[in-house]
C-alpha atoms as a PDB file:
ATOM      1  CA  UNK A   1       0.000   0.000   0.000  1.00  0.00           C
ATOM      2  CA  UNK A   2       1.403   3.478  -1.160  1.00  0.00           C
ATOM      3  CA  UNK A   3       1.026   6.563   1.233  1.00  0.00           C
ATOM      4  CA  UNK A   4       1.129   9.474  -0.432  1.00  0.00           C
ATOM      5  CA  UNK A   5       3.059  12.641   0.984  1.00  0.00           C
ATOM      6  CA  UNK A   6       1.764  16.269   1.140  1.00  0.00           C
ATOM      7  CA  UNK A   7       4.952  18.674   1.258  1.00  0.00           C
ATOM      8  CA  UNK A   8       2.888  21.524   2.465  1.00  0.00           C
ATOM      9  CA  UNK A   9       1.177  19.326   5.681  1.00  0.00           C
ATOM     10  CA  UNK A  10       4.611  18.530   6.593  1.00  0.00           C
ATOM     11  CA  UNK A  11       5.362  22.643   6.030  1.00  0.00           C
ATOM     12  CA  UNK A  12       2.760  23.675   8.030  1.00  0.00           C
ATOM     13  CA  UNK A  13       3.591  21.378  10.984  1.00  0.00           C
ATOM     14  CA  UNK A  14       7.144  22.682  10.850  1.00  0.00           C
ATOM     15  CA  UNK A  15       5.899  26.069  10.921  1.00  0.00           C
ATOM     16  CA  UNK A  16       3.743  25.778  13.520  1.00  0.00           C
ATOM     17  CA  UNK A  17       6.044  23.903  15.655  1.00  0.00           C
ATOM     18  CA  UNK A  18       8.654  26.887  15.244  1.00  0.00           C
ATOM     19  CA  UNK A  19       5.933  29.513  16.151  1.00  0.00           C
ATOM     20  CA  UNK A  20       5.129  27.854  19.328  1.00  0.00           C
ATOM     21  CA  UNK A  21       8.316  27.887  20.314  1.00  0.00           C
ATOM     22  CA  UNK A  22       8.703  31.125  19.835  1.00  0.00           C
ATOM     23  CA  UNK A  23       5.435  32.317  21.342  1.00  0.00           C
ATOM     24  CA  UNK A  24       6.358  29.905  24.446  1.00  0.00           C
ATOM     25  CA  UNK A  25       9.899  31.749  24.792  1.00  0.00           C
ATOM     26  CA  UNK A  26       7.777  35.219  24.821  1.00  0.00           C
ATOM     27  CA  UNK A  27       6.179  34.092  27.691  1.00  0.00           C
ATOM     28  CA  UNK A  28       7.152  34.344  31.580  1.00  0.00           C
ATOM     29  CA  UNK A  29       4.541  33.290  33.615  1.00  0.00           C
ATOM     30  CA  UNK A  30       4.376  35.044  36.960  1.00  0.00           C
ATOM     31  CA  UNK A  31       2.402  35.063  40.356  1.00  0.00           C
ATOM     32  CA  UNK A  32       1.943  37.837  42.558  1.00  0.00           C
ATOM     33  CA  UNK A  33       0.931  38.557  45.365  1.00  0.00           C
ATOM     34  CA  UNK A  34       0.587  40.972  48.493  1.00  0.00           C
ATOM     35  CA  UNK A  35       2.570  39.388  52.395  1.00  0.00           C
ATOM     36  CA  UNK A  36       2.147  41.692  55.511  1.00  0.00           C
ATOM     37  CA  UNK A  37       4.198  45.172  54.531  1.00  0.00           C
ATOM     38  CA  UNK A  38       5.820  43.774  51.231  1.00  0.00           C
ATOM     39  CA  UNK A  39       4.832  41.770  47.783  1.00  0.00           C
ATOM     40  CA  UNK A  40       6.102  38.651  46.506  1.00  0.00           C
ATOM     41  CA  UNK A  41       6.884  38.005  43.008  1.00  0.00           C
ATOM     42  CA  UNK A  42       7.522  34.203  41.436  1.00  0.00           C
ATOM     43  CA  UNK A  43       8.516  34.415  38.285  1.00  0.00           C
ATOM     44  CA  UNK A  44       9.322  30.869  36.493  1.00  0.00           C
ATOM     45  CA  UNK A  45      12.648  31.183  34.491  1.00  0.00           C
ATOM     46  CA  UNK A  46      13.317  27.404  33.879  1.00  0.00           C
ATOM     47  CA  UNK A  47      16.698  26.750  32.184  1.00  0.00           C
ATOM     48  CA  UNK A  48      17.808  30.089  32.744  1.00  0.00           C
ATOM     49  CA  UNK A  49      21.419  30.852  33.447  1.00  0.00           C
ATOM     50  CA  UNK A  50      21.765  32.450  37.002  1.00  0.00           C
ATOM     51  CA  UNK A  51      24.433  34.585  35.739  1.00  0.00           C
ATOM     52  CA  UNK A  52      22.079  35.865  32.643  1.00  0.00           C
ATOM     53  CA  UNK A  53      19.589  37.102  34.972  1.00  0.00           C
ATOM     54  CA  UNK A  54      19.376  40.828  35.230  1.00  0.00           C
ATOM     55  CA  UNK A  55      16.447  42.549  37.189  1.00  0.00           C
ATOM     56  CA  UNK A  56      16.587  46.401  37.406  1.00  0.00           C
ATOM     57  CA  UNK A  57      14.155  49.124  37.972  1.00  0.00           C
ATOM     58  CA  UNK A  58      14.147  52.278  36.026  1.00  0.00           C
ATOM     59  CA  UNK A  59      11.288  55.335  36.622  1.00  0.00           C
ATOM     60  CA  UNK A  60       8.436  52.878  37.630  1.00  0.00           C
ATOM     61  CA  UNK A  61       8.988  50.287  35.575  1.00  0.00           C
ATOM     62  CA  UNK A  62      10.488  46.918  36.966  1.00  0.00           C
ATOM     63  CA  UNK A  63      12.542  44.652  34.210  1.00  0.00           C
ATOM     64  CA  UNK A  64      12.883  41.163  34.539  1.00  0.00           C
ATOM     65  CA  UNK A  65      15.270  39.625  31.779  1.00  0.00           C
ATOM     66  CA  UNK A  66      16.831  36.126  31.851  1.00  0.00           C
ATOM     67  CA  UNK A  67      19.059  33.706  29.081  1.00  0.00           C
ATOM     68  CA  UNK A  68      18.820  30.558  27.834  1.00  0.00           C
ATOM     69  CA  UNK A  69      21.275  29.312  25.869  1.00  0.00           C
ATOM     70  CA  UNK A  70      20.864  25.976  23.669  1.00  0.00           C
ATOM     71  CA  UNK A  71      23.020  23.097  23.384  1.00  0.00           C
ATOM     72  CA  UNK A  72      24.917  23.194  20.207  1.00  0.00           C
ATOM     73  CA  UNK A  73      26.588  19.770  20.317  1.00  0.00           C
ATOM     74  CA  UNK A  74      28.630  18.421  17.126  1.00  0.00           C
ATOM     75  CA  UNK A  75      27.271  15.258  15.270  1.00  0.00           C
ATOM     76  CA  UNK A  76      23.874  15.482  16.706  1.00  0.00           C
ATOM     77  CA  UNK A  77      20.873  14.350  14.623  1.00  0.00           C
ATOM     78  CA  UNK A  78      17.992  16.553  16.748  1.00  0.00           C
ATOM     79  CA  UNK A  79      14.878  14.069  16.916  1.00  0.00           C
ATOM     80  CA  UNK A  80      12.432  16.775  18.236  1.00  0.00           C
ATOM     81  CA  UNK A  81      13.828  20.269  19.515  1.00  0.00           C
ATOM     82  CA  UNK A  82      10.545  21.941  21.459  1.00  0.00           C
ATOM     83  CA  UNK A  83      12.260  23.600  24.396  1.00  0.00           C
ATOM     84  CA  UNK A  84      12.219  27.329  24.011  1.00  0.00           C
ATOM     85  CA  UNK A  85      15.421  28.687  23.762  1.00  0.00           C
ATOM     86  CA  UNK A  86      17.092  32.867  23.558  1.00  0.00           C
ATOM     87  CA  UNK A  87      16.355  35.880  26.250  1.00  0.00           C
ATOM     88  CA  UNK A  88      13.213  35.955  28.235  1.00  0.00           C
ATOM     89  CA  UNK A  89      11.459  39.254  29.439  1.00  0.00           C
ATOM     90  CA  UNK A  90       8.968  40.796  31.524  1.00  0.00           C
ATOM     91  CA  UNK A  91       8.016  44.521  32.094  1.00  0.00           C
ATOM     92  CA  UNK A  92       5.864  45.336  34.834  1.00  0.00           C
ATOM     93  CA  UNK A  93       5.043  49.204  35.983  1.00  0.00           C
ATOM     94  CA  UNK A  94       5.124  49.427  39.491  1.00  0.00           C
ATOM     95  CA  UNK A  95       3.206  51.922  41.237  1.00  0.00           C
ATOM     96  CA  UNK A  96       3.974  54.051  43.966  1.00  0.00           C
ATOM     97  CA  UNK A  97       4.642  52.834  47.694  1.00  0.00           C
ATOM     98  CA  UNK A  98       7.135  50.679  47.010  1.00  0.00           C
ATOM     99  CA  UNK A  99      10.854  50.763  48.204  1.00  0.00           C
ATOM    100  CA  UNK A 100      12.033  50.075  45.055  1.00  0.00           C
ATOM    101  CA  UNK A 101      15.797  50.052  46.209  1.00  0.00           C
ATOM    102  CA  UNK A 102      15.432  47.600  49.078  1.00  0.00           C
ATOM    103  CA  UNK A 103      14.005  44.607  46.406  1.00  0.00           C
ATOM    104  CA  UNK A 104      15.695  41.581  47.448  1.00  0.00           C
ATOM    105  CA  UNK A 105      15.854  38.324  44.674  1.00  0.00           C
ATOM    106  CA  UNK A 106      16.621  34.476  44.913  1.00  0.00           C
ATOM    107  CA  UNK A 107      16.602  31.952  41.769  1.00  0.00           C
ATOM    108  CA  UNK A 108      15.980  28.641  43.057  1.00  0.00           C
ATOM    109  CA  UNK A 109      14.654  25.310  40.744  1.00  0.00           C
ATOM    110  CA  UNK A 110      14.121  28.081  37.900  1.00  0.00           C
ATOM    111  CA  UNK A 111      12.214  30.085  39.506  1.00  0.00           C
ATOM    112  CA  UNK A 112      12.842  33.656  40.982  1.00  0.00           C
ATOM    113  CA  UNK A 113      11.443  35.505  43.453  1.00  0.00           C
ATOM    114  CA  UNK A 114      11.523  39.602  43.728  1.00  0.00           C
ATOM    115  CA  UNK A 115      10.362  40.665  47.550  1.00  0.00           C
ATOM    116  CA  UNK A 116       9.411  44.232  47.398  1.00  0.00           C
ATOM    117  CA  UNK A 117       9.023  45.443  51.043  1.00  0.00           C
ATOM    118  CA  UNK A 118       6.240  48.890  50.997  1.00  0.00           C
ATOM    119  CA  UNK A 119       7.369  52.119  52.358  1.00  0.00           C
ATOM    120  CA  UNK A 120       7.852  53.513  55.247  1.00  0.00           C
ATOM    121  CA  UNK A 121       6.046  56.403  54.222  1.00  0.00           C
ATOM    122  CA  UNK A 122       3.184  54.285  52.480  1.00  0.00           C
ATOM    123  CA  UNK A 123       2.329  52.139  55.366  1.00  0.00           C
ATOM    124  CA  UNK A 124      -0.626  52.297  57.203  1.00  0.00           C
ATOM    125  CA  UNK A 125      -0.268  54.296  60.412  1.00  0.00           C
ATOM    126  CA  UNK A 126      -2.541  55.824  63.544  1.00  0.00           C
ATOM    127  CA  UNK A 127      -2.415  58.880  64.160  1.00  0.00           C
ATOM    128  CA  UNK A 128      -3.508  59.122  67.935  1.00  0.00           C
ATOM    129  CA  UNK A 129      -4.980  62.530  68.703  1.00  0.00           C
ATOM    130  CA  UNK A 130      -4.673  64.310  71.978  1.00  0.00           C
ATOM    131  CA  UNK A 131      -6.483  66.731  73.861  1.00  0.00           C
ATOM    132  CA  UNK A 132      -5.062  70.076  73.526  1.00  0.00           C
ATOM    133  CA  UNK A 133      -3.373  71.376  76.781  1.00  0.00           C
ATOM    134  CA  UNK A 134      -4.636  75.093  77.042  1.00  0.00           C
ATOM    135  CA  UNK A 135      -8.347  74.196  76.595  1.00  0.00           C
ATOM    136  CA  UNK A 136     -10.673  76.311  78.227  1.00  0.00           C
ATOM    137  CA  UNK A 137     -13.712  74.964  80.073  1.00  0.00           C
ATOM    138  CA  UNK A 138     -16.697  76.255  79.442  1.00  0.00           C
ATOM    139  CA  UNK A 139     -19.036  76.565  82.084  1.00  0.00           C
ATOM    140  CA  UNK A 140     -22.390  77.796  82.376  1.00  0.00           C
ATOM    141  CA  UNK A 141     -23.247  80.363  84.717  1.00  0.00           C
ATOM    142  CA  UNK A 142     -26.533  82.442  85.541  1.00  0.00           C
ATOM    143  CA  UNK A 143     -27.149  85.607  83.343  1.00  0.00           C
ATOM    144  CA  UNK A 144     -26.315  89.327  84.704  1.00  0.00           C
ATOM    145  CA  UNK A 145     -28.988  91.046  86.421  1.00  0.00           C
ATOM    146  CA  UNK A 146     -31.124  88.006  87.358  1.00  0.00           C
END
């Protein structure tokens, strides 16, 4: 029995495998989320190189950018070559409150983590109010002439 081959099928597989790979490397999924007086940011970088990773913060907006290098290896026949591969980034504008200079980050099992503690001056505070010391008292007394 014969099967017969269609050149563009095979084409448009190709293709779409290549822009899926691409459109997976755009990506960098991320969670978020608010802890006490500072937020925590996960950010999954798998593969990256620790040494590629560069996170920096420039007039309210917070830049997240990571490498991943492929193996090039001589004599290889590739059987199937899906994982995403080239520099990964993530933009994010921060809003005001933050101490942006105190962010601490860890990269641990390809993912890292951003804690950005609130500030000082942002934080929820009372404000205790006090009598005044010179108050005068009031009193009512009987009208003139009565």
């Amino acid at each position: 029995m014969a099967t017969r081959s269609d050149p563009f099928r095979e084409f448009e597989r190709l293709v779409g495998q290549v822009i899926s790979a691409e459109r997976a490397s755009a990506t960098v999924p991320m969670d978020l989320y608010r802890s006490g007086d500072h937020y925590v940011l996960h950010v999954d970088l798998p593969g990256a190189d620790p040494g590629t990773i560069d996170v920096n913060v420039e007039d309210r907006t917070l830049t997240i950018r990571a490498q991943r290098t492929a193996h090039t290896d001589q004599d290889v026949q590739w059987l199937a070559k899906e994982r995403p591969v080239g520099t990964y980034a993530r933009q994010l504008t921060v809003g005001r409150g933050l101490a942006l200079d105190a962010i601490s980050a860890t990269y641990e099992d390809g993912v890292l983590t951003l804690t950005i503690p609130v500030a000082e001056e942002a934080k929820p505070r009372r404000i205790e109010v006090q009598r005044a010391s010179g108050a005068s008292q009031i009193t009512a007394s009987a009208p003139a002439g009565s």
